[in-house]
PDB file of N, CA and C in Angstrom:
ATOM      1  N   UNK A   1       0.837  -1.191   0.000  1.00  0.00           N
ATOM      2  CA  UNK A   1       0.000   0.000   0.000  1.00  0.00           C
ATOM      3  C   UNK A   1       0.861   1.226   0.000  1.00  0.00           C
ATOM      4  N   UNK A   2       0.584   2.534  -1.045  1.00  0.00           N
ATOM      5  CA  UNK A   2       1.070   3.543  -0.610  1.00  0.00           C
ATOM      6  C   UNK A   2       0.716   4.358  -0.100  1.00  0.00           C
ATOM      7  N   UNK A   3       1.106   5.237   0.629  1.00  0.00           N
ATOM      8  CA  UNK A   3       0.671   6.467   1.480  1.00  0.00           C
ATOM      9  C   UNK A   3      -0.653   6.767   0.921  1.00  0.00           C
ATOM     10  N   UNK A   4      -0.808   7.860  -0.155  1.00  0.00           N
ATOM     11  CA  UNK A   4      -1.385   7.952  -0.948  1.00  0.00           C
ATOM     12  C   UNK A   4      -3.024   7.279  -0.902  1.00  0.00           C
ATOM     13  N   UNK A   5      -2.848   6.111  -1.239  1.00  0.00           N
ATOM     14  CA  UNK A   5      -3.979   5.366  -1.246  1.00  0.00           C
ATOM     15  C   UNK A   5      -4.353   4.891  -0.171  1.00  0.00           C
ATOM     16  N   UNK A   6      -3.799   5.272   1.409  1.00  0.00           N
ATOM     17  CA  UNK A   6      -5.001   5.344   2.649  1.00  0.00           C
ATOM     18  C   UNK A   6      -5.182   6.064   3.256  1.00  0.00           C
ATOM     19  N   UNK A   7      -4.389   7.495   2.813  1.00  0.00           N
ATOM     20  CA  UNK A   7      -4.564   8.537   2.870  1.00  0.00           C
ATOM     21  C   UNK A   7      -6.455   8.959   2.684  1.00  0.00           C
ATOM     22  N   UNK A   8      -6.771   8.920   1.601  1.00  0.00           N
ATOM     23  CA  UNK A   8      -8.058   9.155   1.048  1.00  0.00           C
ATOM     24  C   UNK A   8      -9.565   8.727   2.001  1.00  0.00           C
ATOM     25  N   UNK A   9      -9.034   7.074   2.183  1.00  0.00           N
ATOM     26  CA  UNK A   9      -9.720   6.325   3.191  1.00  0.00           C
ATOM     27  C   UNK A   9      -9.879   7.016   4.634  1.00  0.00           C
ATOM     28  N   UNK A  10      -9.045   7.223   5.126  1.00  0.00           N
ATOM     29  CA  UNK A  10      -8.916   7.842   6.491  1.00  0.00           C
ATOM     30  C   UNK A  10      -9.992   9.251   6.468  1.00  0.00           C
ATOM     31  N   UNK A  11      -9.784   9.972   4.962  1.00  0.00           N
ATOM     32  CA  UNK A  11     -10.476  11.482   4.962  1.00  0.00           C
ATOM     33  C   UNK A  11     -12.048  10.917   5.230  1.00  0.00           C
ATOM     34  N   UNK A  12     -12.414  10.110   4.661  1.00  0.00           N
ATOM     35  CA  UNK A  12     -13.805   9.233   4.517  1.00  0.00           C
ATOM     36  C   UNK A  12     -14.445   9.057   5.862  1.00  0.00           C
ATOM     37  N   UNK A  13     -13.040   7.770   6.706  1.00  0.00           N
ATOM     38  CA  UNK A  13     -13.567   7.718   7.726  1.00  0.00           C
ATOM     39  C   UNK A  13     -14.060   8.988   8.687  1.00  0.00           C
ATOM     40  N   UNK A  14     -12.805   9.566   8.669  1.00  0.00           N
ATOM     41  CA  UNK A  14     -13.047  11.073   9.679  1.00  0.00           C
ATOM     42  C   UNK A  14     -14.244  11.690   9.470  1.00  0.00           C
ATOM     43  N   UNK A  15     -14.330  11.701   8.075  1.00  0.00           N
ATOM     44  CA  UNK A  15     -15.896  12.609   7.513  1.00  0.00           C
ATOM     45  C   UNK A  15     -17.202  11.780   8.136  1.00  0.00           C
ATOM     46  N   UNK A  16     -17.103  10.458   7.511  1.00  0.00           N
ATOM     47  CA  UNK A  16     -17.994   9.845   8.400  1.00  0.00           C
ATOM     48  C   UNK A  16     -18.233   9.981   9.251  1.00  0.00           C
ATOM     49  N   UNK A  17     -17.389   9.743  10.514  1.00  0.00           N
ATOM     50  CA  UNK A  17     -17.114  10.102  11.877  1.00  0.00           C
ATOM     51  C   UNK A  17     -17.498  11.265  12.337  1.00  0.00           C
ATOM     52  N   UNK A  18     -17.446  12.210  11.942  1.00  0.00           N
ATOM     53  CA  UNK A  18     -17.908  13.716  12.169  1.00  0.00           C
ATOM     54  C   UNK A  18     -19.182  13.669  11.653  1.00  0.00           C
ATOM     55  N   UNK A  19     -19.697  13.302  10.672  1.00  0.00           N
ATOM     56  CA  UNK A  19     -21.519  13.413  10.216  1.00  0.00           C
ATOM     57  C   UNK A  19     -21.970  12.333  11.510  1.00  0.00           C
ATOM     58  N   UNK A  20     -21.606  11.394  11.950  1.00  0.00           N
ATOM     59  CA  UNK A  20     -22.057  10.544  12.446  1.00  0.00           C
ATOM     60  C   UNK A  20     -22.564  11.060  13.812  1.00  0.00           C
ATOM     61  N   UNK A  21     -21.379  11.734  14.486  1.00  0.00           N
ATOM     62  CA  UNK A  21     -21.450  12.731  15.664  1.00  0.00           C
ATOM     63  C   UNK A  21     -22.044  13.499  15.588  1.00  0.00           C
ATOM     64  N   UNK A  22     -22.596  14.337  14.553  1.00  0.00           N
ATOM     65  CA  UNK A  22     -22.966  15.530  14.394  1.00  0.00           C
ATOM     66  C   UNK A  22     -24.734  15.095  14.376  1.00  0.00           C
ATOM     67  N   UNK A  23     -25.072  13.603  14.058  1.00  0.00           N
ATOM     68  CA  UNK A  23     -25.955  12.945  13.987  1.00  0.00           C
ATOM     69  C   UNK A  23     -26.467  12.635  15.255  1.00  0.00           C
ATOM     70  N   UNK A  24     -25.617  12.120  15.978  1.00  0.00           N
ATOM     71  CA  UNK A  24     -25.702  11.894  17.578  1.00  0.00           C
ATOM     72  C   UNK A  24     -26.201  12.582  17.982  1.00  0.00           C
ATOM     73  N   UNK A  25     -25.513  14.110  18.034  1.00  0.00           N
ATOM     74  CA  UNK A  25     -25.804  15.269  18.504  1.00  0.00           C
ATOM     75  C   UNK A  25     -27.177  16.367  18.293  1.00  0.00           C
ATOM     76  N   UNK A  26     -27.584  15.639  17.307  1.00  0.00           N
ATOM     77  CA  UNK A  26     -28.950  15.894  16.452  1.00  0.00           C
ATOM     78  C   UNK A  26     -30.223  15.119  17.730  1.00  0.00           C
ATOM     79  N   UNK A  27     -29.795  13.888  17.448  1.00  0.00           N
ATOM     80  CA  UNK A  27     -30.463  13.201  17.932  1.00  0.00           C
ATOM     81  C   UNK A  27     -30.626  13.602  19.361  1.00  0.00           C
ATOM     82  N   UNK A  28     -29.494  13.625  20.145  1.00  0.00           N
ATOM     83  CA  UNK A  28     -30.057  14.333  21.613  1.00  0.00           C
ATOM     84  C   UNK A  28     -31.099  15.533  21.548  1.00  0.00           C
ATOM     85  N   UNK A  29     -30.548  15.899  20.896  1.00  0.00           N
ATOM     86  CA  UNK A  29     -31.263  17.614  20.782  1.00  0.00           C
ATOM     87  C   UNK A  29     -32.892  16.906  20.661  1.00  0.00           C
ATOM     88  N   UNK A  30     -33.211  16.526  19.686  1.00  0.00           N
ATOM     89  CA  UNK A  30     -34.365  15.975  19.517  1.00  0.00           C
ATOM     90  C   UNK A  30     -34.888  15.564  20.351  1.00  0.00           C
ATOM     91  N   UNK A  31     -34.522  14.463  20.594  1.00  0.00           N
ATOM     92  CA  UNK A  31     -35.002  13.711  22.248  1.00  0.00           C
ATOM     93  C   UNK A  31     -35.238  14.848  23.006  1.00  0.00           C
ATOM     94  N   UNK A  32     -34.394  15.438  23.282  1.00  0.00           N
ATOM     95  CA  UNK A  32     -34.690  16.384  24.466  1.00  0.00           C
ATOM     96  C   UNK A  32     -35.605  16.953  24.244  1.00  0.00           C
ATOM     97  N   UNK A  33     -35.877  18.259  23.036  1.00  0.00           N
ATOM     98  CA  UNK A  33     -37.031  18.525  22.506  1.00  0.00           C
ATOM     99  C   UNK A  33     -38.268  17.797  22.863  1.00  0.00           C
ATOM    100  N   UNK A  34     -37.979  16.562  22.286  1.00  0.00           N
ATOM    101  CA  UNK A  34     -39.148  15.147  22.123  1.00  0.00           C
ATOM    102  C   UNK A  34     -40.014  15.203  24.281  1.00  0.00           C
ATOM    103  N   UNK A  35     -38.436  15.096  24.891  1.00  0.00           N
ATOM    104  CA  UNK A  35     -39.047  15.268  26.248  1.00  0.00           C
ATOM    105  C   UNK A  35     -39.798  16.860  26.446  1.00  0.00           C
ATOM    106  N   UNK A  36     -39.578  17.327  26.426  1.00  0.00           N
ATOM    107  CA  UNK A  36     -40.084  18.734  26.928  1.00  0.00           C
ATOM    108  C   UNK A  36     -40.971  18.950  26.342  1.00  0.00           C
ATOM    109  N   UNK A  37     -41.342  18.375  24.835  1.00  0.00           N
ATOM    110  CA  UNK A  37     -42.766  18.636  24.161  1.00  0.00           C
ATOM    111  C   UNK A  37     -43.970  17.517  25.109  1.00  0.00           C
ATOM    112  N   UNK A  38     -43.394  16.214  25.427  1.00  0.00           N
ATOM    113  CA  UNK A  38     -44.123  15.418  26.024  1.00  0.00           C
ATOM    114  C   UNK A  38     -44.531  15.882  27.085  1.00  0.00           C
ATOM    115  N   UNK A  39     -43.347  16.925  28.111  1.00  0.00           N
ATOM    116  CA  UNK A  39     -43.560  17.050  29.313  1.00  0.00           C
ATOM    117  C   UNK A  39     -44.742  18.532  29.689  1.00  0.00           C
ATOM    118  N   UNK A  40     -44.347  19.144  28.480  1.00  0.00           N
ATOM    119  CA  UNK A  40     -45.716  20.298  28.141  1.00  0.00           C
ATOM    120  C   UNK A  40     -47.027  19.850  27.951  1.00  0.00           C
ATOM    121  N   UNK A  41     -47.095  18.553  26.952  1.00  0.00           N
ATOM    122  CA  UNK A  41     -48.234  18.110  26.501  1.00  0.00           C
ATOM    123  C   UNK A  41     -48.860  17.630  28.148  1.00  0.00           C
ATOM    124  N   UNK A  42     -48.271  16.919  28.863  1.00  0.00           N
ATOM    125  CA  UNK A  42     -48.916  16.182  30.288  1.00  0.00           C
ATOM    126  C   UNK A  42     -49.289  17.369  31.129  1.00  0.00           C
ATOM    127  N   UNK A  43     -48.788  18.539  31.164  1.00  0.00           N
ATOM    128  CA  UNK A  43     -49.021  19.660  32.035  1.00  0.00           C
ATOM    129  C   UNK A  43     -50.376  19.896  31.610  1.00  0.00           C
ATOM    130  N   UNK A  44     -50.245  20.349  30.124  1.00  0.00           N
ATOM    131  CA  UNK A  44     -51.647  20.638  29.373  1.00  0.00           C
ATOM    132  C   UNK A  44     -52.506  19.561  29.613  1.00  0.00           C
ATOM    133  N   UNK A  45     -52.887  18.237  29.817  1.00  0.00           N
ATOM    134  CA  UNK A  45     -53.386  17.698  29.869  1.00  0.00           C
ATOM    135  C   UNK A  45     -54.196  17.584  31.003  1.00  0.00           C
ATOM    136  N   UNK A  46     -52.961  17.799  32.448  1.00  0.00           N
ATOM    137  CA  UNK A  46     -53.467  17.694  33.715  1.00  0.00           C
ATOM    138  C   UNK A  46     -54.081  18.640  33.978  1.00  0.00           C
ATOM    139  N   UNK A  47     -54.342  19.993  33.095  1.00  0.00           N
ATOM    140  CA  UNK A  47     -54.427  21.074  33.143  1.00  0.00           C
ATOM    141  C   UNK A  47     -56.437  21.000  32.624  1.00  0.00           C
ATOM    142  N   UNK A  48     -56.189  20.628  31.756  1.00  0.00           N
ATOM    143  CA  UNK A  48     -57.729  20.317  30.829  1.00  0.00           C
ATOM    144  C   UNK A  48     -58.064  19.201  31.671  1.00  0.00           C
ATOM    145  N   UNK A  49     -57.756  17.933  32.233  1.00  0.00           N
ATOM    146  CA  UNK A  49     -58.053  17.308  33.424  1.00  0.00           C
ATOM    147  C   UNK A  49     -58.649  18.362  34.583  1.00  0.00           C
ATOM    148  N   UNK A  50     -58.467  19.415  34.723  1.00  0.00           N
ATOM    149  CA  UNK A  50     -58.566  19.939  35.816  1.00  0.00           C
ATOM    150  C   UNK A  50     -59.993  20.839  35.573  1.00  0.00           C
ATOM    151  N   UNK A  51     -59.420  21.435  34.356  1.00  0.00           N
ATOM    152  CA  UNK A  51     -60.872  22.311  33.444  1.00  0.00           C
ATOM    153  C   UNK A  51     -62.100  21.103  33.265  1.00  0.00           C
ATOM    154  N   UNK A  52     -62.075  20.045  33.038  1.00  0.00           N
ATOM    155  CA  UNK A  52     -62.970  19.215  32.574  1.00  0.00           C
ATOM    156  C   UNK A  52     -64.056  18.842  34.015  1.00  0.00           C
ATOM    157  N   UNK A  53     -63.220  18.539  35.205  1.00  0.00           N
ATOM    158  CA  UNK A  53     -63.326  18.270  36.635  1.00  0.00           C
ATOM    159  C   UNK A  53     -64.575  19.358  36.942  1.00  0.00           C
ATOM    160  N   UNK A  54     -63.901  20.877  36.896  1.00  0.00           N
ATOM    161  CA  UNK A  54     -64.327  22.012  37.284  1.00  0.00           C
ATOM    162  C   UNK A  54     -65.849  22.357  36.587  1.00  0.00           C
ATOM    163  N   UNK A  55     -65.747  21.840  35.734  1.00  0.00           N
ATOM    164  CA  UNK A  55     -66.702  22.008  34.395  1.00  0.00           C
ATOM    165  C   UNK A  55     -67.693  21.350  34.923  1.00  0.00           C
ATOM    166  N   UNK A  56     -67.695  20.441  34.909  1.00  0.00           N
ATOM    167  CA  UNK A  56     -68.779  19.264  35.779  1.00  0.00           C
ATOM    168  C   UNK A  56     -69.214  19.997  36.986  1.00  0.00           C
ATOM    169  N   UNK A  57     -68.568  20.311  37.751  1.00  0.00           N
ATOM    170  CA  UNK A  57     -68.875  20.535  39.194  1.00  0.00           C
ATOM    171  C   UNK A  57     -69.658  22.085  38.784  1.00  0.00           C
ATOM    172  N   UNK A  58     -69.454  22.824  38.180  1.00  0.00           N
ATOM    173  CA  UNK A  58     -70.019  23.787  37.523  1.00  0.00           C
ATOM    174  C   UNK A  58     -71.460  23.462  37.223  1.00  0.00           C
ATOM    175  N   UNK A  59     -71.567  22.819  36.620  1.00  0.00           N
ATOM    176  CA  UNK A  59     -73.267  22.136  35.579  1.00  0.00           C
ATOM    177  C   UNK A  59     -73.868  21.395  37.058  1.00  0.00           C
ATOM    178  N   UNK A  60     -73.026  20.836  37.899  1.00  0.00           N
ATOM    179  CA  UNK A  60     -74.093  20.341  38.745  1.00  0.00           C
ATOM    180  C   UNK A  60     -74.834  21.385  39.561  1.00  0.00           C
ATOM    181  N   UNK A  61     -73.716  22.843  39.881  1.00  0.00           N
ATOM    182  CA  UNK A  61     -74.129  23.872  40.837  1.00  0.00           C
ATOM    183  C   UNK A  61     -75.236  24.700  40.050  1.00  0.00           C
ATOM    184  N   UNK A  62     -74.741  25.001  38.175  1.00  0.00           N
ATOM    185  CA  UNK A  62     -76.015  25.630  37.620  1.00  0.00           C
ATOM    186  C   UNK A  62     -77.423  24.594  37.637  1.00  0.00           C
ATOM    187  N   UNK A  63     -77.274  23.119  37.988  1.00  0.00           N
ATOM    188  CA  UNK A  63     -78.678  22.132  37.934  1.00  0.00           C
ATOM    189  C   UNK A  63     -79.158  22.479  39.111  1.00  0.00           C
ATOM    190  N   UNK A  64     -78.332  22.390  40.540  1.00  0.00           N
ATOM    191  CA  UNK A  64     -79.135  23.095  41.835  1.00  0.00           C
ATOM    192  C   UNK A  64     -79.371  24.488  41.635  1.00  0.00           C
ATOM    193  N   UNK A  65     -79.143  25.055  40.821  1.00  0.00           N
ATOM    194  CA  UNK A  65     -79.446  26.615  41.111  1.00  0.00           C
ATOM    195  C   UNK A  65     -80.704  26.951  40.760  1.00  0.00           C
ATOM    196  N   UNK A  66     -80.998  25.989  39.129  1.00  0.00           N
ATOM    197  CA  UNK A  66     -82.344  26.205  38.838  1.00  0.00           C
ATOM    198  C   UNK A  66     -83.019  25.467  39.101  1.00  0.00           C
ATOM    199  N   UNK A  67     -83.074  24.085  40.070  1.00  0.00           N
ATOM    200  CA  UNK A  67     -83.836  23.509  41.132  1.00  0.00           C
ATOM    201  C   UNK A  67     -84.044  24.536  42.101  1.00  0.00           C
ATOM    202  N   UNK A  68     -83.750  25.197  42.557  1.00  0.00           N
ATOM    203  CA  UNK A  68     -83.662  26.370  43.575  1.00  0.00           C
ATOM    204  C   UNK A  68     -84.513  27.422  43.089  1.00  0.00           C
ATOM    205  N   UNK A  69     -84.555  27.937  42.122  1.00  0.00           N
ATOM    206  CA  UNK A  69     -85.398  28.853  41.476  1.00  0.00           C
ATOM    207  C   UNK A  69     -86.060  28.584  40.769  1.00  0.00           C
ATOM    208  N   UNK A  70     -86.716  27.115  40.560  1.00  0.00           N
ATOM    209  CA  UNK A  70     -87.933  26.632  40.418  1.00  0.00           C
ATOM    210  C   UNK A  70     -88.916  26.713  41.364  1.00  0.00           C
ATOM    211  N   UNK A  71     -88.191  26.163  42.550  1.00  0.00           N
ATOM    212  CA  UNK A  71     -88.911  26.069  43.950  1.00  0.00           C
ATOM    213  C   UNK A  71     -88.995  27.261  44.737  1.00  0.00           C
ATOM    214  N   UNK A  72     -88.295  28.792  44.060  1.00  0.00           N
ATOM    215  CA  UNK A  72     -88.413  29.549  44.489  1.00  0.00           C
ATOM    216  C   UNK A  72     -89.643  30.283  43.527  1.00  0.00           C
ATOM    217  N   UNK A  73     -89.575  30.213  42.415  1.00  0.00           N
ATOM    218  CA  UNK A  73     -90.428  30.782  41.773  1.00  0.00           C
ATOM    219  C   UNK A  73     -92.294  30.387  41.802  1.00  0.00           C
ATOM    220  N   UNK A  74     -92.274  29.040  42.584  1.00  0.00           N
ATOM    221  CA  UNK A  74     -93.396  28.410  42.883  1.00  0.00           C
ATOM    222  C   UNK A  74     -93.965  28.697  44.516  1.00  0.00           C
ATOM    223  N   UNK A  75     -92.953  28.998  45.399  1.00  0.00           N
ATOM    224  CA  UNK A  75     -92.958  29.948  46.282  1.00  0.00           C
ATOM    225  C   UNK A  75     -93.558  31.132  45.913  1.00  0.00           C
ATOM    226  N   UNK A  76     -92.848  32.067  45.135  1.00  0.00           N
ATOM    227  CA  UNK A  76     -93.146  33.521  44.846  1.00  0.00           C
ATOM    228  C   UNK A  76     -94.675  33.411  44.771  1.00  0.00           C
ATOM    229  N   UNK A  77     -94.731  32.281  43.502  1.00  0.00           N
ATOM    230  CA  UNK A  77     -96.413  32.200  42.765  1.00  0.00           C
ATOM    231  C   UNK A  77     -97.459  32.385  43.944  1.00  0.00           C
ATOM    232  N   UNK A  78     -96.856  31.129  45.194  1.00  0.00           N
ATOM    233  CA  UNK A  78     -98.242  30.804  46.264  1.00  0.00           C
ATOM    234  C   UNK A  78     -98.538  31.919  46.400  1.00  0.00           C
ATOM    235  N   UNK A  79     -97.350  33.152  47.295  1.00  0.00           N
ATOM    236  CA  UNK A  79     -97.612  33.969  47.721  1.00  0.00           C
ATOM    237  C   UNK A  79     -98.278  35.081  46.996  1.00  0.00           C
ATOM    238  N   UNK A  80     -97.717  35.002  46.284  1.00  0.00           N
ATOM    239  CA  UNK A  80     -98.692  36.372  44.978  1.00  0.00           C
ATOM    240  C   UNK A  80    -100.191  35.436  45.256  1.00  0.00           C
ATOM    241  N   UNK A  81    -100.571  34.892  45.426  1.00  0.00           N
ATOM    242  CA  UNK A  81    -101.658  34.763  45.130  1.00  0.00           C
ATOM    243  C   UNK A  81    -102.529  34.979  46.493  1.00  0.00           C
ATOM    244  N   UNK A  82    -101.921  34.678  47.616  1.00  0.00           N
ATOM    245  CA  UNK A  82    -102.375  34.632  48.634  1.00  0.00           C
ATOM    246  C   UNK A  82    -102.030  36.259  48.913  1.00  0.00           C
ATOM    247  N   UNK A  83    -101.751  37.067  48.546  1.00  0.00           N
ATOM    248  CA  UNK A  83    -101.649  38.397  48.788  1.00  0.00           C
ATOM    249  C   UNK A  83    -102.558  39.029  47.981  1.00  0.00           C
ATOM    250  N   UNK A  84    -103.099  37.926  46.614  1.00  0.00           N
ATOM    251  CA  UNK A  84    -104.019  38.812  46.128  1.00  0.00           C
ATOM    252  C   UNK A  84    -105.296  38.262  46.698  1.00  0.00           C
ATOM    253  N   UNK A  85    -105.472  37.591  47.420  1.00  0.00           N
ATOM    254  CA  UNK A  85    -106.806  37.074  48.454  1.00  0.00           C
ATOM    255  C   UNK A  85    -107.146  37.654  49.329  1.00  0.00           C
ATOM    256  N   UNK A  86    -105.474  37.841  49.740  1.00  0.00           N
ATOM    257  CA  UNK A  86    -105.489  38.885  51.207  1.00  0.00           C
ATOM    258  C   UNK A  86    -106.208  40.331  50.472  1.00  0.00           C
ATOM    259  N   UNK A  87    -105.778  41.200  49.628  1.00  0.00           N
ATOM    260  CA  UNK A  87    -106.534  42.176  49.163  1.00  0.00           C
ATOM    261  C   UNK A  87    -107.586  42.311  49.083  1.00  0.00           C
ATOM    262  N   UNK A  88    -108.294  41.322  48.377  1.00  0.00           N
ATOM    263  CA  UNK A  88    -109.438  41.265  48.304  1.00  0.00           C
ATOM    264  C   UNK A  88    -110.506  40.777  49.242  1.00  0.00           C
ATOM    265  N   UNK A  89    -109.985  40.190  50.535  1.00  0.00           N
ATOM    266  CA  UNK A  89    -110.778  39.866  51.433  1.00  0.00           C
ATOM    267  C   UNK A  89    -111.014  41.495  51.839  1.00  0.00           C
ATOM    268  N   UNK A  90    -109.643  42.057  52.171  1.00  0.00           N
ATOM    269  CA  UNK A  90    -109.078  43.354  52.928  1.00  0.00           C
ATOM    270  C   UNK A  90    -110.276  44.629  52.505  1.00  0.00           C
ATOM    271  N   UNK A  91    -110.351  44.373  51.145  1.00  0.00           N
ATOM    272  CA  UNK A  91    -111.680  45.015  49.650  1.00  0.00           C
ATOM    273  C   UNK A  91    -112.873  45.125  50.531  1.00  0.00           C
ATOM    274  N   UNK A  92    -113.128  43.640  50.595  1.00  0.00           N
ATOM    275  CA  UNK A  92    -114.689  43.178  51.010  1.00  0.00           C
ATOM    276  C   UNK A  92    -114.852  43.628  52.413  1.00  0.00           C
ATOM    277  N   UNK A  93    -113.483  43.613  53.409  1.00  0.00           N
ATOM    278  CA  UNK A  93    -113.830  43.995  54.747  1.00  0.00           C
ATOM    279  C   UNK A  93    -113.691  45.647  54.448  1.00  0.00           C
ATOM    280  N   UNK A  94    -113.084  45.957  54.264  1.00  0.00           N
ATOM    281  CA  UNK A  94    -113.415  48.094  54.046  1.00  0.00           C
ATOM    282  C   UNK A  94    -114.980  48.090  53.499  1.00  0.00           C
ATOM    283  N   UNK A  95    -115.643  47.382  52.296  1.00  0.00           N
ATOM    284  CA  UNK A  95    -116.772  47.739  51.507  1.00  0.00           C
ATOM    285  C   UNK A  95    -117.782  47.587  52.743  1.00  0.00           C
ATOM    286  N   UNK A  96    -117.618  46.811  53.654  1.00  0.00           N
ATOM    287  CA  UNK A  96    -118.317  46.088  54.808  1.00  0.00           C
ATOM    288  C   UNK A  96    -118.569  47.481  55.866  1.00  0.00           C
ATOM    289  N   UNK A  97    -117.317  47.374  56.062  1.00  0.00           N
ATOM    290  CA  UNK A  97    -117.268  48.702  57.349  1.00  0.00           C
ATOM    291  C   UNK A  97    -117.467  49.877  56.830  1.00  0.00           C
ATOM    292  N   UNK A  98    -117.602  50.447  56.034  1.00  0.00           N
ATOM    293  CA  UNK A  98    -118.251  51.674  54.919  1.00  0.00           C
ATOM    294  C   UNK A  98    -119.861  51.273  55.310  1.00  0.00           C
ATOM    295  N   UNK A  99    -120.216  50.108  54.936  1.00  0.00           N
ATOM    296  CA  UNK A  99    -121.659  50.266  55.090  1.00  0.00           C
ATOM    297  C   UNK A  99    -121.737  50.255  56.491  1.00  0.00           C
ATOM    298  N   UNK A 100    -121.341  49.362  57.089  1.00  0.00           N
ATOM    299  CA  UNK A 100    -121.735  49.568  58.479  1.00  0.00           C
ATOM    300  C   UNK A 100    -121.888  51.087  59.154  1.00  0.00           C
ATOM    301  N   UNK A 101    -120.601  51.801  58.897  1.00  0.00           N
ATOM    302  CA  UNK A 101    -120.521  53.078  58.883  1.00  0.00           C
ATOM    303  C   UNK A 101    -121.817  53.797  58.747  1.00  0.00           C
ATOM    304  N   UNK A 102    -122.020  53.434  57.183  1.00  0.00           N
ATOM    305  CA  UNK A 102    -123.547  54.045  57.238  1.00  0.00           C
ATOM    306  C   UNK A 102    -124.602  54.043  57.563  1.00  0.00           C
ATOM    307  N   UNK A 103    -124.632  52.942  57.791  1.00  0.00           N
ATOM    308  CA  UNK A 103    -126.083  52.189  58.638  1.00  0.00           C
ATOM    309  C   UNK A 103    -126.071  52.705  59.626  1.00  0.00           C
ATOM    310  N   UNK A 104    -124.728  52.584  60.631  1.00  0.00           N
ATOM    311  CA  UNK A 104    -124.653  53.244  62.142  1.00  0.00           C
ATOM    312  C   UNK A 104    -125.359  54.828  61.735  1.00  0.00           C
ATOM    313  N   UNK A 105    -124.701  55.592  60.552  1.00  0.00           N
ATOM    314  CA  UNK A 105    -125.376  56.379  61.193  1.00  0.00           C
ATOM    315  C   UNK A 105    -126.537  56.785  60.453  1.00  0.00           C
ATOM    316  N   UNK A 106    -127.306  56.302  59.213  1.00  0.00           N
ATOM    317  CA  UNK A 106    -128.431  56.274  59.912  1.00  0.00           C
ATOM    318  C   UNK A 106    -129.601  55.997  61.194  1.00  0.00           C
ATOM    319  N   UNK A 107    -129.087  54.971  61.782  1.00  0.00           N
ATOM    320  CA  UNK A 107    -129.917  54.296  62.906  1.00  0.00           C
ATOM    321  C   UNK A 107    -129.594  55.414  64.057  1.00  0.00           C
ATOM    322  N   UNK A 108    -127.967  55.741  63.937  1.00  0.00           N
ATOM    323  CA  UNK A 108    -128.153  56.478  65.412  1.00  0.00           C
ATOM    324  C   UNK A 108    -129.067  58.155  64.996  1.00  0.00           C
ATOM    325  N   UNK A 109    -128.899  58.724  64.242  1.00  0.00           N
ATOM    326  CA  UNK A 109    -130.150  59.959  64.408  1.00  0.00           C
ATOM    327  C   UNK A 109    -131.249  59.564  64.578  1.00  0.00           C
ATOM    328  N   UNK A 110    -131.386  58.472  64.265  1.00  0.00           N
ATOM    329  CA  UNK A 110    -133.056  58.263  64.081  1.00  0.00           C
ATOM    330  C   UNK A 110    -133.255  57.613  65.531  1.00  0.00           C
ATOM    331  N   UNK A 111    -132.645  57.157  66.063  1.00  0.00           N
ATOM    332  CA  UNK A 111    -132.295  56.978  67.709  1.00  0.00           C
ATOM    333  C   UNK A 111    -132.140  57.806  68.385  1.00  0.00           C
ATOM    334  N   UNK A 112    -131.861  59.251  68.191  1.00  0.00           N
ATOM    335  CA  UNK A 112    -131.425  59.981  68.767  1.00  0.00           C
ATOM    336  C   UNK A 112    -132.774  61.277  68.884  1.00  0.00           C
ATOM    337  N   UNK A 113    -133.829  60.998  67.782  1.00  0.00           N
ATOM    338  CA  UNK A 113    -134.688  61.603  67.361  1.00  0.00           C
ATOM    339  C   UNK A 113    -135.784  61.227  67.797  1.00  0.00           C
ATOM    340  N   UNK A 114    -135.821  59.570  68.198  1.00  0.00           N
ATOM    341  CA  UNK A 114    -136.994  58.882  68.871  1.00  0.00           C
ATOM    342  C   UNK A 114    -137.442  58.948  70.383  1.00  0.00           C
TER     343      UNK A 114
END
């Protein structure tokens, strides 16, 4: 063999050798990347895990709320109604004592005259 002719070989290997490393070095990078995208994605996840949780517990408090203001609004109703009874009894007892009123006083002059 002469110089020459493993000379050439060696440039090859080295080159190789250096893309190969430089490949390696790729590859960590990646990975690492690869981790920190994974390790974002699980944050986000536990994160929307957490929104999803909240969400629920949400819809059950708006389902009691308008159980609550069903039973409040059927409340309200009784009472409106029983206030409009109360009025109108309240009507009939003033229309009552007006006449009485008057009656008294017709009867008392004419009592008073007899």
């Amino acid at each position: 063999f002469s110089h020459s002719a493993v000379s050439p070989c060696r440039g090859e290997l080295c080159q190789l050798l250096e893309e190969n490393s430089l490949l390696r070095s790729q590859l960590r990078r990646l990975q690492q990347e690869l981790r920190s995208g994974e390790a974002v994605l699980a944050e986000r996840a536990a994160q929307l895990k957490d929104a999803q949780a909240q969400l629920c517990r949400n819809k059950l408090l708006i389902e009691d709320l308008r159980e609550e203001n069903r039973a409040f609004a059927i409340t309200l109703q009784a009472a409106e109604l029983k206030q409009k009874s109360t009025e109108e009894k309240n009507q009939l007892l003033e229309e009552q004592a007006s006449a009485l009123k008057q009656l008294i006083g017709k009867i008392t002059p004419a009592s008073l005259s007899g």
